[in-house]
Protein backbone atom coordinates (compact mmCIF):
# COMPACT_ATOMS: atom_id res chain seq x y z
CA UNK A 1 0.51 53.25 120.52
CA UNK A 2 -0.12 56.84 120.84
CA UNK A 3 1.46 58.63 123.88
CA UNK A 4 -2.19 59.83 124.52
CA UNK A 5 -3.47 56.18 125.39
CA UNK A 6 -0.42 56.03 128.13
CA UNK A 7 -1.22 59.35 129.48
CA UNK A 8 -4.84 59.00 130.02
CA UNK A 9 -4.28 56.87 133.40
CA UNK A 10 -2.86 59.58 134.96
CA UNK A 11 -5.31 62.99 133.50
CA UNK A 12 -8.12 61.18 134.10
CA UNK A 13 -8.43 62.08 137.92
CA UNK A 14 -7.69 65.42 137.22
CA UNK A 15 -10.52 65.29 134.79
CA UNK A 16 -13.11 64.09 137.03
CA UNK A 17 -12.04 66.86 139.14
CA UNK A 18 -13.99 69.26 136.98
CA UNK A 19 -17.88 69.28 136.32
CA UNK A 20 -18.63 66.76 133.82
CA UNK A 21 -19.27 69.04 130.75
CA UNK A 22 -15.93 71.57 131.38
CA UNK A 23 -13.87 68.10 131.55
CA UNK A 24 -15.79 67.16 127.97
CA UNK A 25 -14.71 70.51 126.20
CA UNK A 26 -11.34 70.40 127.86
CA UNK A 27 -11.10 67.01 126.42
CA UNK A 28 -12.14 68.16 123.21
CA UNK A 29 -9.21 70.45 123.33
CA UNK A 30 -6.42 68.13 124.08
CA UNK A 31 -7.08 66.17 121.54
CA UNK A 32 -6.63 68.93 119.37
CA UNK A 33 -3.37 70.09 120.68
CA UNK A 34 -2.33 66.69 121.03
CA UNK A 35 -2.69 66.53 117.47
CA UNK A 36 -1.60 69.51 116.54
CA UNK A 37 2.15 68.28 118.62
CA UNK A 38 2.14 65.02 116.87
CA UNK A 39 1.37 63.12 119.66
CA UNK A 40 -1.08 61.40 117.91
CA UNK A 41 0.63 60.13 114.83
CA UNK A 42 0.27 56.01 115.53
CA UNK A 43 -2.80 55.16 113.79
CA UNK A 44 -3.70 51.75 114.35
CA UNK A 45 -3.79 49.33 111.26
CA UNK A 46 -4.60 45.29 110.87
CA UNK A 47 -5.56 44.04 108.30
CA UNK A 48 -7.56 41.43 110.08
CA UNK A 49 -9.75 44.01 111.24
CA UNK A 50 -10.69 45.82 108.00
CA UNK A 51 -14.27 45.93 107.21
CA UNK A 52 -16.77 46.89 104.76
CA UNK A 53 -19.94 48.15 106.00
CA UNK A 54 -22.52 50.06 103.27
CA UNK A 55 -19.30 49.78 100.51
CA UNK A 56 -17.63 52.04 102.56
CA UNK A 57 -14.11 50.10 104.09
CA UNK A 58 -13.34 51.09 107.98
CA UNK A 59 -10.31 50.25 109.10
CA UNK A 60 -11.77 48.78 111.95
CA UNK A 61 -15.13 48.34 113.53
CA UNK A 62 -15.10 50.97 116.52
CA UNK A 63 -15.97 54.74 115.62
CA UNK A 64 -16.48 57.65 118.01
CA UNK A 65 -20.42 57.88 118.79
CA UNK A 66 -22.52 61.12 117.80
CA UNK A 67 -21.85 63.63 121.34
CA UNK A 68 -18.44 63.87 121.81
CA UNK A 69 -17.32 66.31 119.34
CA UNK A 70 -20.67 67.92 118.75
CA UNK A 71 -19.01 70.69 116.12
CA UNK A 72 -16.77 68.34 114.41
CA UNK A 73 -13.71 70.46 115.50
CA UNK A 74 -11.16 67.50 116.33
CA UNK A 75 -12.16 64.74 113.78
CA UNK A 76 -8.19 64.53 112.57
CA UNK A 77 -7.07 63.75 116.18
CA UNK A 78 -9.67 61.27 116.71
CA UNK A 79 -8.96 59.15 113.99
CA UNK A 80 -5.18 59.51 114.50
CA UNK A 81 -5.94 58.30 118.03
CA UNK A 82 -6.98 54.95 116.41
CA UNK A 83 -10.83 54.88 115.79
CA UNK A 84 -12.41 53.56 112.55
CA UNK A 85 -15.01 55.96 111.79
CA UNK A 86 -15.70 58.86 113.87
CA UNK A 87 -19.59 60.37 113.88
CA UNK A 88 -19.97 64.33 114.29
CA UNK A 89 -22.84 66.12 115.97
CA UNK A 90 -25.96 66.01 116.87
CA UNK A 91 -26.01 68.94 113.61
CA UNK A 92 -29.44 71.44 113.54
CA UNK A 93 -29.46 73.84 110.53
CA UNK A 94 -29.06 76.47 112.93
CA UNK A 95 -26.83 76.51 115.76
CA UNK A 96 -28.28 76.44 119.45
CA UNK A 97 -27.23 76.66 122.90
CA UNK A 98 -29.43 73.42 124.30
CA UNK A 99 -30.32 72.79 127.72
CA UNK A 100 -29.70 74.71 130.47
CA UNK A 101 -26.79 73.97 132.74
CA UNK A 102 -25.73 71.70 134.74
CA UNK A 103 -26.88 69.20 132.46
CA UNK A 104 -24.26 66.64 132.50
CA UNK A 105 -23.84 63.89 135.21
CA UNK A 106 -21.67 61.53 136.04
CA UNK A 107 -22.24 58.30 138.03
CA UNK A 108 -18.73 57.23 138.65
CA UNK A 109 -19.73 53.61 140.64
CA UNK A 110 -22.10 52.91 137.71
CA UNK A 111 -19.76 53.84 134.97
CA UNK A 112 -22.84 55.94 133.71
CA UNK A 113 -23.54 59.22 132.25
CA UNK A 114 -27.05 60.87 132.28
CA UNK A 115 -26.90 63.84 129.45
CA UNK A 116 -29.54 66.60 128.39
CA UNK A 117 -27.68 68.56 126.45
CA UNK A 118 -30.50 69.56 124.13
CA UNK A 119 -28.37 69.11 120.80
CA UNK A 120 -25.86 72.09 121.87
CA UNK A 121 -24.08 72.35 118.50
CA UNK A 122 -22.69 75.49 116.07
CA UNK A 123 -25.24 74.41 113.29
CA UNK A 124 -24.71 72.58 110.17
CA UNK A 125 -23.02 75.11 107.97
CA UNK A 126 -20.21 75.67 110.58
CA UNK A 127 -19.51 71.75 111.16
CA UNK A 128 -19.38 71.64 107.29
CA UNK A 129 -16.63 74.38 107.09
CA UNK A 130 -14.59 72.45 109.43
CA UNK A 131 -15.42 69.19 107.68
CA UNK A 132 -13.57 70.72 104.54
CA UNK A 133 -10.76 71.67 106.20
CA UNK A 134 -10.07 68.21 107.49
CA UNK A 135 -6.65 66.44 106.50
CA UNK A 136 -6.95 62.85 106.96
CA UNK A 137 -9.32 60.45 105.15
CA UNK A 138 -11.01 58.32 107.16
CA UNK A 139 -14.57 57.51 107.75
CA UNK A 140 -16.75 60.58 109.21
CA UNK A 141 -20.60 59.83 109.42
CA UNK A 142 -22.59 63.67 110.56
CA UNK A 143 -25.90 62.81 112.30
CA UNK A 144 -28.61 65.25 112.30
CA UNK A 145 -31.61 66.31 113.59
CA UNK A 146 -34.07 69.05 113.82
CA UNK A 147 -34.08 72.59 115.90
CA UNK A 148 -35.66 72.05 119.59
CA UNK A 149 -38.14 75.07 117.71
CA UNK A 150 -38.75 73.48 114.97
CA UNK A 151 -42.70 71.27 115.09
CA UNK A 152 -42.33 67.76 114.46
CA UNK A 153 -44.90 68.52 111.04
CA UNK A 154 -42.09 70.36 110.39
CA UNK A 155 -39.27 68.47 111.02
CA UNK A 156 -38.09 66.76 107.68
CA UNK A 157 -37.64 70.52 106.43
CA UNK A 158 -34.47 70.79 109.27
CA UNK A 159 -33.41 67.03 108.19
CA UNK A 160 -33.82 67.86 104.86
CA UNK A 161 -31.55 71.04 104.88
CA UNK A 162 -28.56 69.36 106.77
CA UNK A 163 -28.55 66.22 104.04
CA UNK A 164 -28.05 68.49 101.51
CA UNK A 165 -25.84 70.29 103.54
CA UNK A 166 -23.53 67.64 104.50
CA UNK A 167 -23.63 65.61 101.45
CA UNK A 168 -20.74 66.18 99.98
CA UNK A 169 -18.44 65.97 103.32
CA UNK A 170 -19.99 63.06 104.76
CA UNK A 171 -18.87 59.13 104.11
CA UNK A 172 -22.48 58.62 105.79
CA UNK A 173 -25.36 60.26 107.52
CA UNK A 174 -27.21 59.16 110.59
CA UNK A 175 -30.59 60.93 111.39
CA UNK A 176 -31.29 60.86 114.79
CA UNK A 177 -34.67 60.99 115.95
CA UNK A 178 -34.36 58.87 119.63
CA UNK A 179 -32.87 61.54 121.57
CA UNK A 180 -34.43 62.03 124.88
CA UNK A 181 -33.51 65.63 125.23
CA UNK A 182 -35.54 67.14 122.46
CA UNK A 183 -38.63 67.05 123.75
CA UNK A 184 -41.07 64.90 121.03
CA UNK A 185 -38.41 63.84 119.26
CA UNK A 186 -38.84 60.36 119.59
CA UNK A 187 -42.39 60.86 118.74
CA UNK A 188 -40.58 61.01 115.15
CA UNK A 189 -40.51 57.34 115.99
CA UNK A 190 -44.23 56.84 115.36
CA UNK A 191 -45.42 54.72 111.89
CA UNK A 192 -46.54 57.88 110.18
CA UNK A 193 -43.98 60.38 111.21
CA UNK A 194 -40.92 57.79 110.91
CA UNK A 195 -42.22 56.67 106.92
CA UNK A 196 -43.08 60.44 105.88
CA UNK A 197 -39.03 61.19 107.15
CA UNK A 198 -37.20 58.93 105.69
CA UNK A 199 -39.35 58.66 102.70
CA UNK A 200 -38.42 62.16 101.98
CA UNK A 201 -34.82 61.77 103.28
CA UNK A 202 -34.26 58.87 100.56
CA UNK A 203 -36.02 60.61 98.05
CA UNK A 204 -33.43 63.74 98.67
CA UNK A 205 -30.68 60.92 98.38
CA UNK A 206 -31.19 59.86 95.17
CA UNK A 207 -31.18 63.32 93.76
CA UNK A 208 -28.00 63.98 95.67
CA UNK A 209 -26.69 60.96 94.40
CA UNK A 210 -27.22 61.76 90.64
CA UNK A 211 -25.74 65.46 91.33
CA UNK A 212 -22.59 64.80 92.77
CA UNK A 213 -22.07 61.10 91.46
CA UNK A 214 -21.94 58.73 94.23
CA UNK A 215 -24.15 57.61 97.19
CA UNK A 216 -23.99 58.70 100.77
CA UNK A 217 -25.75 56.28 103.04
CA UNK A 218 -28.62 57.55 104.94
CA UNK A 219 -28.92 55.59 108.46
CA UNK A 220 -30.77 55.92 111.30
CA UNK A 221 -30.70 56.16 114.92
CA UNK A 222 -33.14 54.41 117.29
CA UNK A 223 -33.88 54.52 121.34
CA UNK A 224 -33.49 51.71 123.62
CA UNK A 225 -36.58 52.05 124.97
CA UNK A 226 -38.92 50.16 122.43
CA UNK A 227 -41.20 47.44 123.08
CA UNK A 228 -41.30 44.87 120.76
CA UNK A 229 -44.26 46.20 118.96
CA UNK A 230 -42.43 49.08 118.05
CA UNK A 231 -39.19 47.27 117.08
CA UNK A 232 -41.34 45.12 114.88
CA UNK A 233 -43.14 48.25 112.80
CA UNK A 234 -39.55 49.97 112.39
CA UNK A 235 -37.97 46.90 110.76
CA UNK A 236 -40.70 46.88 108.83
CA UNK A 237 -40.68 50.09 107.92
CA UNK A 238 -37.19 50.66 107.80
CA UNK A 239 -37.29 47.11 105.37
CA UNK A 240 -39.84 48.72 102.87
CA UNK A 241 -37.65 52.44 102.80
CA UNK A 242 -34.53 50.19 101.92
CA UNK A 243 -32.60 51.92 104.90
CA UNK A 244 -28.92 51.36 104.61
CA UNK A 245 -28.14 51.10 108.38
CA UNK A 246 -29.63 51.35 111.71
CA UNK A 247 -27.93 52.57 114.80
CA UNK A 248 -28.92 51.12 118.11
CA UNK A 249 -29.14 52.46 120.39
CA UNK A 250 -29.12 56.16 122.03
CA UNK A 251 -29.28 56.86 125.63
CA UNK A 252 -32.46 55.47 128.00
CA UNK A 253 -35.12 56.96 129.87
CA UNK A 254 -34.78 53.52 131.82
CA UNK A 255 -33.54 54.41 135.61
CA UNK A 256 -33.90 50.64 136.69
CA UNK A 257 -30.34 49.85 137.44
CA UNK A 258 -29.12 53.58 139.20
CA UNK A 259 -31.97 54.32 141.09
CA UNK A 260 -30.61 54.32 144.29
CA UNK A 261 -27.56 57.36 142.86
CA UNK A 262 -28.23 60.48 143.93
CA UNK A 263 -28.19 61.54 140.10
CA UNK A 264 -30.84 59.01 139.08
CA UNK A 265 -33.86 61.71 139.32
CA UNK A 266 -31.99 64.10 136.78
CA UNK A 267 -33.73 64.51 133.71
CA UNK A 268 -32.13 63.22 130.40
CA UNK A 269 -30.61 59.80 128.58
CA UNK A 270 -29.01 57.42 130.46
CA UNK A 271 -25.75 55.84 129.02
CA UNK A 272 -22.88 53.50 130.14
CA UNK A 273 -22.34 50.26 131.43
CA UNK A 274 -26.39 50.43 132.80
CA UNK A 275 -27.33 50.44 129.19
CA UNK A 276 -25.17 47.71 127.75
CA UNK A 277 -28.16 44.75 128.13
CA UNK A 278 -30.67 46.41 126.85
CA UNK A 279 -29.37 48.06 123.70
CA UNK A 280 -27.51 44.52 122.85
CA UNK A 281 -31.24 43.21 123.40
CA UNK A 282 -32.49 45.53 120.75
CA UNK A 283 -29.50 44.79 118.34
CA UNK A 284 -30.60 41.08 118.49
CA UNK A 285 -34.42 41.51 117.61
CA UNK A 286 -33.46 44.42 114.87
CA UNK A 287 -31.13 41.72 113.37
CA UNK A 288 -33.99 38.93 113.33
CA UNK A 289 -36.39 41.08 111.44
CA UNK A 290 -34.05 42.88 108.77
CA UNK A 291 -32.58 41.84 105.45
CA UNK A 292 -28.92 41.40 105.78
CA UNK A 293 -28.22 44.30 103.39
CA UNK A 294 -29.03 46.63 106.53
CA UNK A 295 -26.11 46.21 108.80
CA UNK A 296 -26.45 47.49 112.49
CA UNK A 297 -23.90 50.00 114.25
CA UNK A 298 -24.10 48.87 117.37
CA UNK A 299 -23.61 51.62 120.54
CA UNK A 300 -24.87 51.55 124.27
CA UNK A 301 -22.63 50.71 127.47
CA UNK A 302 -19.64 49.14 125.54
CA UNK A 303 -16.76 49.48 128.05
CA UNK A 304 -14.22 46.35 127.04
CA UNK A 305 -13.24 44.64 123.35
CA UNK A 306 -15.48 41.50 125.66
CA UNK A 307 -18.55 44.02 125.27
CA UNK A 308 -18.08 45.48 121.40
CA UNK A 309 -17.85 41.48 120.92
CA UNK A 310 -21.58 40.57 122.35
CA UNK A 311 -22.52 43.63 120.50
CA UNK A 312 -21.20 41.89 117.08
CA UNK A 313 -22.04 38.44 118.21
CA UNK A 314 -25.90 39.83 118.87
CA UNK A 315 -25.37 41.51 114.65
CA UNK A 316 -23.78 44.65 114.83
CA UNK A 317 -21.44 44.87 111.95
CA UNK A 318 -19.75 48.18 113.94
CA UNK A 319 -19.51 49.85 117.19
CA UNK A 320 -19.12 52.66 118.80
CA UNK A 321 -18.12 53.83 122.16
CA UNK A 322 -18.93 57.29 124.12
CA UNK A 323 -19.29 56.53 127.96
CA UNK A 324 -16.44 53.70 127.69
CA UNK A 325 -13.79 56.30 126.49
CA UNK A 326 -14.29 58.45 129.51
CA UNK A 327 -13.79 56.19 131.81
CA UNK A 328 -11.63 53.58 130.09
CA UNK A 329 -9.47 56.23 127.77
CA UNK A 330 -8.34 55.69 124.32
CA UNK A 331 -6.69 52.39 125.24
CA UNK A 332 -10.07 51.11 124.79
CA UNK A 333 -10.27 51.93 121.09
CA UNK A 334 -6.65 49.51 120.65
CA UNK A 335 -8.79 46.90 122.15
CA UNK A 336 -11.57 46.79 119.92
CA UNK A 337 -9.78 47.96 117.06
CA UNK A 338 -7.77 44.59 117.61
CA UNK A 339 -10.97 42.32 117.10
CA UNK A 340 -10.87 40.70 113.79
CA UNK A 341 -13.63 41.56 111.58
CA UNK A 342 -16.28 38.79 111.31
């Protein structure tokens, strides 16, 4: 086991001493250095757990979800520490600051985060340089999305420019259009909007395909907070594009179970423990309605191997965790990387 998982017991309060986002970056950091000392060497391997998920084989089903290293600057440390497949970003073709600050919030006694970071990232071409310069070979997916500028007519243009740009560094690509921080993002959600985007984006995929000689999947990442309407027209949709993978879910808008916190007015996505119900709920009714050659990556409030468990038991082929690792630690990934795959 890494010396990293041991250590986290005792950094973690001094961690949560700092505002939320500072203790991200310094995170960020450590991991780095950690890495960078060798501290991190102990990569976690069973057989048992190997899977393969869109022909590409993880070594185990729990990655790193999209937020935690938005520039893609420790992706050798975090699949040293143990994790399967580790996702980069939120990636805009050009870089932007986000949100104003504060705009990261912790709810400690609800083992929550509320976010709205705005995609705060150094744009695609300078995650790409450090994608090249990576050492070890495991599974990175880049998500992407579009400038907070940038009108939604507009939008496949920005997705457009960061496929091709992270094409040939990526082991898959996850297009996220259900952040709440964007604002009309998730209006990218809509029939129309949803089958123009990833009409074009699989369009752009086969001719990326044929130029470099193999095939990148394209999936895509969907809100929590869909009624079952909506669910029903992105299967469908999704179905007819032949998607190959869905993500659910990203953060909520959904206050229901923190209202009382003093936090629980701040703007932005929910995520956490508060989230785990709801985003197994939409796992389950995504599974129902989609052929079985669309696997699901399941994300939202995992915090114990009990939790990645429902999520796989409910159809998700994967997880990932964000939340969970900053209040759990990396001794969570050991746990779920010890689940057999199914």
């Amino acid at each position: 086991m890494p010396l990293i998982h041991s250590l986290y017991p005792l950094l973690r309060p001094l961690l949560f001493k700092l505002d939320a986002e500072t203790a991200h970056e310094w995170t960020v950091k450590m991991m780095k250095f950690a890495h960078g000392l060798g501290l991190l060497k102990s990569e976690i391997r069973n057989p048992k757990s190997e899977i393969t998920v869109m022909e590409l084989k993880f070594p185990n089903c729990v990655g790193l979800a999209a937020g935690m290293d938005k520039s893609a600057s420790a992706v050798d440390a975090w699949l040293a520490c143990g994790f399967g497949h580790v996702e980069v970003g939120t990636l805009t073709p050009r870089p932007q600051h986000g949100n104003p600050k504060p705009r990261l919030f912790r709810l400690i006694k609800n083992d929550a985060i509320i976010n709205r970071m705005g995609f705060n990232n150094p744009g695609i071409s300078a995650a790409v340089a450090q994608l090249e310069k990576r050492s070890s070979q495991g599974i990175v997916g880049v998500n992407i999305g579009k400038n907070f500028d940038t009108p939604n007519e507009n939008a496949a243009d920005d997705y457009l420019k960061c496929l091709r740009a992270a094409y040939r560094v990526a082991d898959y690509i996850a297009v996220n259009i259900s952040s709440p921080n964007t604002k009309g993002l998730r209006d990218l959600q809509a029939e129309e909007p949803v089958r123009r985007l990833v009409s074009a984006l699989k369009e752009e995929q086969a001719k990326l395909s044929a130029q470099h000689g193999t095939i990148v999947p394209l999936v895509v990442k969907i809100a929590p907070d869909l009624d079952t309407t909506q669910i029903e027209m992105l299967a469908r949709v999704f179905s007819e594009m032949q998607l190959d993978g869905l993500i659910a879910t990203n953060t909520t808008l959904s206050r229901t179970s923190v209202e009382q916190h003093p936090f629980a007015k701040e703007a932005g996505g929910l995520s956490g423990a508060p989230l785990n119900q709801r985003s197994t709920e939409v796992i389950a009714a995504f599974r129902q309605l989609l052929p079985k050659t669309i696997p699901i990556i399941g994300v939202g409030g995992i915090m114990s191997a009990a939790d990645a468990q429902v999520k796989m038991n409910a159809g998700a082929s994967l997880v990932q965790v964000y939340t969970g690792l900053v209040y759990r630690g990396p001794g969570l990934i050991s746990e779920i990387a010890k689940l057999p795959s199914s």
